[in-house]
C-alpha atoms as a PDB file:
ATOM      1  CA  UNK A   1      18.100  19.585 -12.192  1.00  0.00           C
ATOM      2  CA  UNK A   2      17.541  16.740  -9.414  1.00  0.00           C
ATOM      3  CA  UNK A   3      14.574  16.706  -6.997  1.00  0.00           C
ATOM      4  CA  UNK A   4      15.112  15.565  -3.882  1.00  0.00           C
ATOM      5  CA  UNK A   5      12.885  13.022  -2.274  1.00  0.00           C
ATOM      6  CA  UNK A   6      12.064  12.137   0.927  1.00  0.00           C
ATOM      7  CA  UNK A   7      11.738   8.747   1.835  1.00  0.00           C
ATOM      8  CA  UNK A   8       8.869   7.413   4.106  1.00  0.00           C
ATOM      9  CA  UNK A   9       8.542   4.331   5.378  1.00  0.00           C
ATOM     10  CA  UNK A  10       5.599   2.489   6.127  1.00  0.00           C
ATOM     11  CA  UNK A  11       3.890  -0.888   7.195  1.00  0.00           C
ATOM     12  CA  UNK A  12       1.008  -2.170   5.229  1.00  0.00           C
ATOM     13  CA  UNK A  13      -0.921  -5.396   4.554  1.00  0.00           C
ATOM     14  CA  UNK A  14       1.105  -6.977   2.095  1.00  0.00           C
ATOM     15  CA  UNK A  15      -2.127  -7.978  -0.054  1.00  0.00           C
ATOM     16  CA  UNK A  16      -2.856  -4.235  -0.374  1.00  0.00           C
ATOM     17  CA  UNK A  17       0.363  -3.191  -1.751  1.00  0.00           C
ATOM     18  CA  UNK A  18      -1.286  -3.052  -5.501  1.00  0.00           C
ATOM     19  CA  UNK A  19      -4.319  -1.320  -4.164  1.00  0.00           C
ATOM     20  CA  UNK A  20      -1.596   1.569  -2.491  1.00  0.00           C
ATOM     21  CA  UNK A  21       0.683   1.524  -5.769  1.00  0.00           C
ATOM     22  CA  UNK A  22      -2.920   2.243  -8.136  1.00  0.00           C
ATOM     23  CA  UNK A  23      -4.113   4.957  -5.921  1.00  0.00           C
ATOM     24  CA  UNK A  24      -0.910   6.644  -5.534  1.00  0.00           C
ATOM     25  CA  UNK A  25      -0.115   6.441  -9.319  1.00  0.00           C
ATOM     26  CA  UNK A  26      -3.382   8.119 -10.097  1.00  0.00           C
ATOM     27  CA  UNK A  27      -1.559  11.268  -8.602  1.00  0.00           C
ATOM     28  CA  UNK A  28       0.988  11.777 -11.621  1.00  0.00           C
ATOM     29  CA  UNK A  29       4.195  12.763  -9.736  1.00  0.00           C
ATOM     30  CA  UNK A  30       3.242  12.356  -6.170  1.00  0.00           C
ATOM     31  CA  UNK A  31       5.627  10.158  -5.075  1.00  0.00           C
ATOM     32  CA  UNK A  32       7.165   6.547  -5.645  1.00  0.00           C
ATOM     33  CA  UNK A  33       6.269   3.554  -4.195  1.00  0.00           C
ATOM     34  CA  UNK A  34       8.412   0.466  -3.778  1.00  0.00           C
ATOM     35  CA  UNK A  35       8.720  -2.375  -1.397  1.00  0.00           C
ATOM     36  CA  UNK A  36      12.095  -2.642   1.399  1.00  0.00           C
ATOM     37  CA  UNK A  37      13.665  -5.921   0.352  1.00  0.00           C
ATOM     38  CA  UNK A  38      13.570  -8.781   2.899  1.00  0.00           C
ATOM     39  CA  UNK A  39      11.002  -6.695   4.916  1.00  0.00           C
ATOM     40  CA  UNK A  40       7.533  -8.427   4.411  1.00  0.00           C
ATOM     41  CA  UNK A  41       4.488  -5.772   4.070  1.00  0.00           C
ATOM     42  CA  UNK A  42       7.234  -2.420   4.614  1.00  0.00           C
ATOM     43  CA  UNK A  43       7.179  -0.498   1.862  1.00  0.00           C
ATOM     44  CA  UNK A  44       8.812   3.191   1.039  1.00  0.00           C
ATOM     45  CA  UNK A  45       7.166   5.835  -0.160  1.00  0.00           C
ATOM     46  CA  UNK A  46       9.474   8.760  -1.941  1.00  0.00           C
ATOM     47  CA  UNK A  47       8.392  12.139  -2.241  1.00  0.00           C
ATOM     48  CA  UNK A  48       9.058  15.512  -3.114  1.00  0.00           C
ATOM     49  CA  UNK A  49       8.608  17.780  -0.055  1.00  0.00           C
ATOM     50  CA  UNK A  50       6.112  20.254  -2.234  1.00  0.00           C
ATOM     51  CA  UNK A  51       4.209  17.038  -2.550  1.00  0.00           C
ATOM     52  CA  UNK A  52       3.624  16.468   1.415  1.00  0.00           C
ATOM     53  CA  UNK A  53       0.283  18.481   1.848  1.00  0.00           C
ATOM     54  CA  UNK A  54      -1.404  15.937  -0.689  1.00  0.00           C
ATOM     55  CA  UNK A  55       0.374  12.733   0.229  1.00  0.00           C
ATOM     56  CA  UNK A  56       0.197  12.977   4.220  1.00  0.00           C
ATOM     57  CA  UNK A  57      -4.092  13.689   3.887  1.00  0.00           C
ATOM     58  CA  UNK A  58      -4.366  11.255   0.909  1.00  0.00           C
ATOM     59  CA  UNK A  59      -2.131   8.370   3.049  1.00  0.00           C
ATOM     60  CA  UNK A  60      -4.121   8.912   6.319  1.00  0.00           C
ATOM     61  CA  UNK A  61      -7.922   8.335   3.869  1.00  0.00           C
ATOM     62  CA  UNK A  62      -5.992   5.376   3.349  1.00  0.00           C
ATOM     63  CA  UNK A  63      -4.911   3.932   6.268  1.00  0.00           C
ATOM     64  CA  UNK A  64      -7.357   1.600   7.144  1.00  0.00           C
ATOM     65  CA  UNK A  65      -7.644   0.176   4.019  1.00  0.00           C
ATOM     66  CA  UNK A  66      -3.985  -0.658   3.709  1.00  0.00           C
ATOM     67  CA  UNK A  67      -3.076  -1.206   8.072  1.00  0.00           C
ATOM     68  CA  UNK A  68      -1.099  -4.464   8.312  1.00  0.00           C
ATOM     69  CA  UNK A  69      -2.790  -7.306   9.655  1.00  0.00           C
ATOM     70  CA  UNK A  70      -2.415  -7.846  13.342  1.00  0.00           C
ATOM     71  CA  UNK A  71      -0.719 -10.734  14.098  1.00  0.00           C
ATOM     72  CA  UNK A  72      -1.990 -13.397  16.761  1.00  0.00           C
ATOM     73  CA  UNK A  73       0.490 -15.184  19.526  1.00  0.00           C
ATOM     74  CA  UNK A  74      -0.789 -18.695  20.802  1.00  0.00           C
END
């Protein structure tokens, strides 16, 4: 049987990517987190679509503990 997963991609701090991959883990078969190569603080999140009324509430608690840091122009 395979299980189909959606990927989601998102942009976070980079120094919260250990903080996501704990919480997220906690949830035993939520999703899977990894980071997009060459893409500095993007990671992907893949899910099972059952899964998306827990991780889309859970993900927005979390979002401004993980928001990338804004960068500054001179």
């Amino acid at each position: 049987m395979s299980i189909n997963l959606i990927p989601l991609y998102l942009r976070i701090n980079p120094a919260r990517y250990h903080f996501l991959k704990f919480i997220l883990e906690a949830y035993d078969g939520l999703c899977l987190l990894s980071t997009v190569p060459g893409e500095k603080g993007c990671v992907c999140v893949r899910y099972p679509l059952e899964k998306a009324g827990i991780l889309y509430p859970l993900l927005s608690e979390l979002a401004s503990s993980i928001k990338p840091v804004s960068s500054i122009n001179h």
